[in-house]
Protein backbone atom coordinates (compact mmCIF):
# COMPACT_ATOMS: atom_id res chain seq x y z
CA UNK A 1 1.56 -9.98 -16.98
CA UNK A 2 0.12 -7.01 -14.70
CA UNK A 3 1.85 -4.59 -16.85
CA UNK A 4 0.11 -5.79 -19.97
CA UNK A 5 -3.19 -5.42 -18.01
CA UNK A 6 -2.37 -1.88 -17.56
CA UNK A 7 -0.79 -1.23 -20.81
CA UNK A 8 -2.84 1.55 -22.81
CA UNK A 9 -3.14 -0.50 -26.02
CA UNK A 10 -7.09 0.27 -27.27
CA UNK A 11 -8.57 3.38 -29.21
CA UNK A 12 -11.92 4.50 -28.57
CA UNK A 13 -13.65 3.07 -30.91
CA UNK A 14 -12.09 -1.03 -30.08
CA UNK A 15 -12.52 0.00 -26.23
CA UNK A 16 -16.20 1.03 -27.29
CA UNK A 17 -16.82 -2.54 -29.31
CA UNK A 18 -14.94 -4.40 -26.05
CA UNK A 19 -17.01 -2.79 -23.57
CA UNK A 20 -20.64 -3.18 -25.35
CA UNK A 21 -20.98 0.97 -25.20
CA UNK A 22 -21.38 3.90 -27.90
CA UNK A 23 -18.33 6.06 -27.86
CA UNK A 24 -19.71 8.75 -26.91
CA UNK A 25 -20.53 7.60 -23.57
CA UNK A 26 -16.98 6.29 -22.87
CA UNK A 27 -15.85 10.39 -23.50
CA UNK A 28 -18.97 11.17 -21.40
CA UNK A 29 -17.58 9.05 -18.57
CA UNK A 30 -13.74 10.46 -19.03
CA UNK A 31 -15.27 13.95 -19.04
CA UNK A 32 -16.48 13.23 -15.47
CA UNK A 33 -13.86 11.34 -14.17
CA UNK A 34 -15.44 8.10 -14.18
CA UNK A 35 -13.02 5.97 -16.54
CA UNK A 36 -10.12 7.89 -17.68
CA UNK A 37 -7.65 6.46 -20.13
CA UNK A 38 -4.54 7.54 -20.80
CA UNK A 39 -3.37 10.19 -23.53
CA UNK A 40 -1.11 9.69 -26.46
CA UNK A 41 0.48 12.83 -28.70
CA UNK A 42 -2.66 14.35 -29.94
CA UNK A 43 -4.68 14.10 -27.12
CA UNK A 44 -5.93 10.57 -28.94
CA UNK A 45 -7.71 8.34 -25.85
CA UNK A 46 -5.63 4.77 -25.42
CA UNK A 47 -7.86 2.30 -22.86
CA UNK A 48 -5.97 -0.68 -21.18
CA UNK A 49 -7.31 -3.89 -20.70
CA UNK A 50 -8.44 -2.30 -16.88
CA UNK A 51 -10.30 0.66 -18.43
CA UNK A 52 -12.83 -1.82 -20.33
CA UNK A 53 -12.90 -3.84 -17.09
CA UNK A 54 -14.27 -1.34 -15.18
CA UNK A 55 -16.32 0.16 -18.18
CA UNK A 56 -18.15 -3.68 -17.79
CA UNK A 57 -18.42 -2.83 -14.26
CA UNK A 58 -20.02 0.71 -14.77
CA UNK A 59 -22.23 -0.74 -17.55
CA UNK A 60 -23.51 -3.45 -14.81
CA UNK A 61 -23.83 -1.19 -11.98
CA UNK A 62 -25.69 1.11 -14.21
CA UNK A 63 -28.03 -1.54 -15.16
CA UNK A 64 -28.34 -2.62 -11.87
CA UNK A 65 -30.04 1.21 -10.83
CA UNK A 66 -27.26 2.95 -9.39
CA UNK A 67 -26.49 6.15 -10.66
CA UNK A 68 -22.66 7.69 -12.02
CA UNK A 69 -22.06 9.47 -8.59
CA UNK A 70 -22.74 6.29 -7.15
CA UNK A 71 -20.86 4.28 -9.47
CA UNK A 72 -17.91 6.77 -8.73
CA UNK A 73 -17.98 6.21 -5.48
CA UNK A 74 -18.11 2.36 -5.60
CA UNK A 75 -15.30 2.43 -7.98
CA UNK A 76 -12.89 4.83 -5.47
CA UNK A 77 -13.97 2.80 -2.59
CA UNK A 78 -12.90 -0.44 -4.33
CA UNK A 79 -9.51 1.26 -5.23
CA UNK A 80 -9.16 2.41 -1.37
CA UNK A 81 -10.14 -1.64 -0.23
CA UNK A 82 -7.18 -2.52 -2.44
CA UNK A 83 -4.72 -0.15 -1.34
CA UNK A 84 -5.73 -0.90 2.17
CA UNK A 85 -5.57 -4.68 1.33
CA UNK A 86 -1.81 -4.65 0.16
CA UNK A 87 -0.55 -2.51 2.82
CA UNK A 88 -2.73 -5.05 5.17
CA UNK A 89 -0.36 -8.10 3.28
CA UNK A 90 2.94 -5.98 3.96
CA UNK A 91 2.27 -5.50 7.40
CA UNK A 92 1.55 -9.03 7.96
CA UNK A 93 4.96 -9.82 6.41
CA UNK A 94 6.90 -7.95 8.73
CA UNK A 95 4.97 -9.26 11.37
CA UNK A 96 6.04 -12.57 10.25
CA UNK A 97 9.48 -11.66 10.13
CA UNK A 98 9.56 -10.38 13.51
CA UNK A 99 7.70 -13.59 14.70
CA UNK A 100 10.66 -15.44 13.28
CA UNK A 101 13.62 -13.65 14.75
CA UNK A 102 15.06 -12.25 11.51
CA UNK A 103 14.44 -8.68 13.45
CA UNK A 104 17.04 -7.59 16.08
CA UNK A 105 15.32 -6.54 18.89
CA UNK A 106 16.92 -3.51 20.60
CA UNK A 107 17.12 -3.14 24.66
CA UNK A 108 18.35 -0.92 27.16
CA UNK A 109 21.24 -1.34 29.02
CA UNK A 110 21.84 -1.96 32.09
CA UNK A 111 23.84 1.28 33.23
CA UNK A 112 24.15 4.77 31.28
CA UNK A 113 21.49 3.70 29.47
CA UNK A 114 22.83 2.47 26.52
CA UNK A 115 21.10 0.84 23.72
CA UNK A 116 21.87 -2.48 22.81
CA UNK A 117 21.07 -5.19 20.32
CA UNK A 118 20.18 -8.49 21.61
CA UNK A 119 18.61 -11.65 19.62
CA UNK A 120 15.03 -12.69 20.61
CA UNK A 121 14.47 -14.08 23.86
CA UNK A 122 18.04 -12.49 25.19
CA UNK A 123 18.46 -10.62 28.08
CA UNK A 124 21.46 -7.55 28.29
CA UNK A 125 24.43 -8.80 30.36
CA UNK A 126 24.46 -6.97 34.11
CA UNK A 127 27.73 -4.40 34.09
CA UNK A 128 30.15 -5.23 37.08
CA UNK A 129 30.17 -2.62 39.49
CA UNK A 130 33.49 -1.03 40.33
CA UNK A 131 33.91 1.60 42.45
CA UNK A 132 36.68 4.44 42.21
CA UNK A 133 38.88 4.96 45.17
CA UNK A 134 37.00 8.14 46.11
CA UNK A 135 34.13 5.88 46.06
CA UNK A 136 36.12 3.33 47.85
CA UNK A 137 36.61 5.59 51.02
CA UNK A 138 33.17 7.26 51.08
CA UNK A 139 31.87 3.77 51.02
CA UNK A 140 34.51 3.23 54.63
CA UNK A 141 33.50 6.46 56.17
CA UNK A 142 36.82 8.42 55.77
């Protein structure tokens, strides 16, 4: 369904008609970066369904007083909010995950420090001691 929304599908002229402009300003505003559709062979303009949504958006915001730098900058800073906002949702995902236990949780041992993987909530297990026989005899004072 997203992909059709993205889909370049509309020449300049039905984008135009769909969008309530002249033509001519939809090349004015791919000339400065403001809308820019895709290309076909040719160099023929194709707008998606999201190209005449945000030509709506620059036609309001024109309307409205605000000028095309302006409008530029609204329309990157709403793309920004949206990238921020989905790597905001994937982060809370993991978070969730880890929240649940489906994330080892790693630890260091408890001699030669060794890494090891323990379930949530788990302590490592404590390493016997054993001592060598030098050890043994230092340990006695011989």
């Amino acid at each position: 369904m997203y992909g059709e929304y993205l889909r370049p599908v509309f020449v300049i002229s039905v984008a135009a008609q769909l969008a309530d402009m002249h033509p001519q300003t939809l090349r004015q505003y791919d000339r400065i970066g403001l809308v820019s559709p895709s290309r076909q062979s040719g160099k023929q303009r194709r707008y998606s369904q999201r190209d005449v949504s945000l030509l709506r958006q620059v036609q309001s915001l024109s309307k409205e007083g605000v000028s095309l730098e302006g409008i530029k900058r609204i329309l990157d800073l709403q793309d920004q909010v949206a990238f921020l906002q989905s790597e905001v949702d994937g982060l809370r995902q993991e978070l969730s995950a880890v929240r649940q236990g489906q994330s080892r949780i790693f630890a260091a041992g408890t001699s030669g420090g060794d890494v090891v993987s323990l379930a949530r909530g788990m302590r490592p297990e404590r390493r016997q001691q054993s001592y060598t026989f030098f050890a043994a005899r230092r340990a006695i004072g011989r």
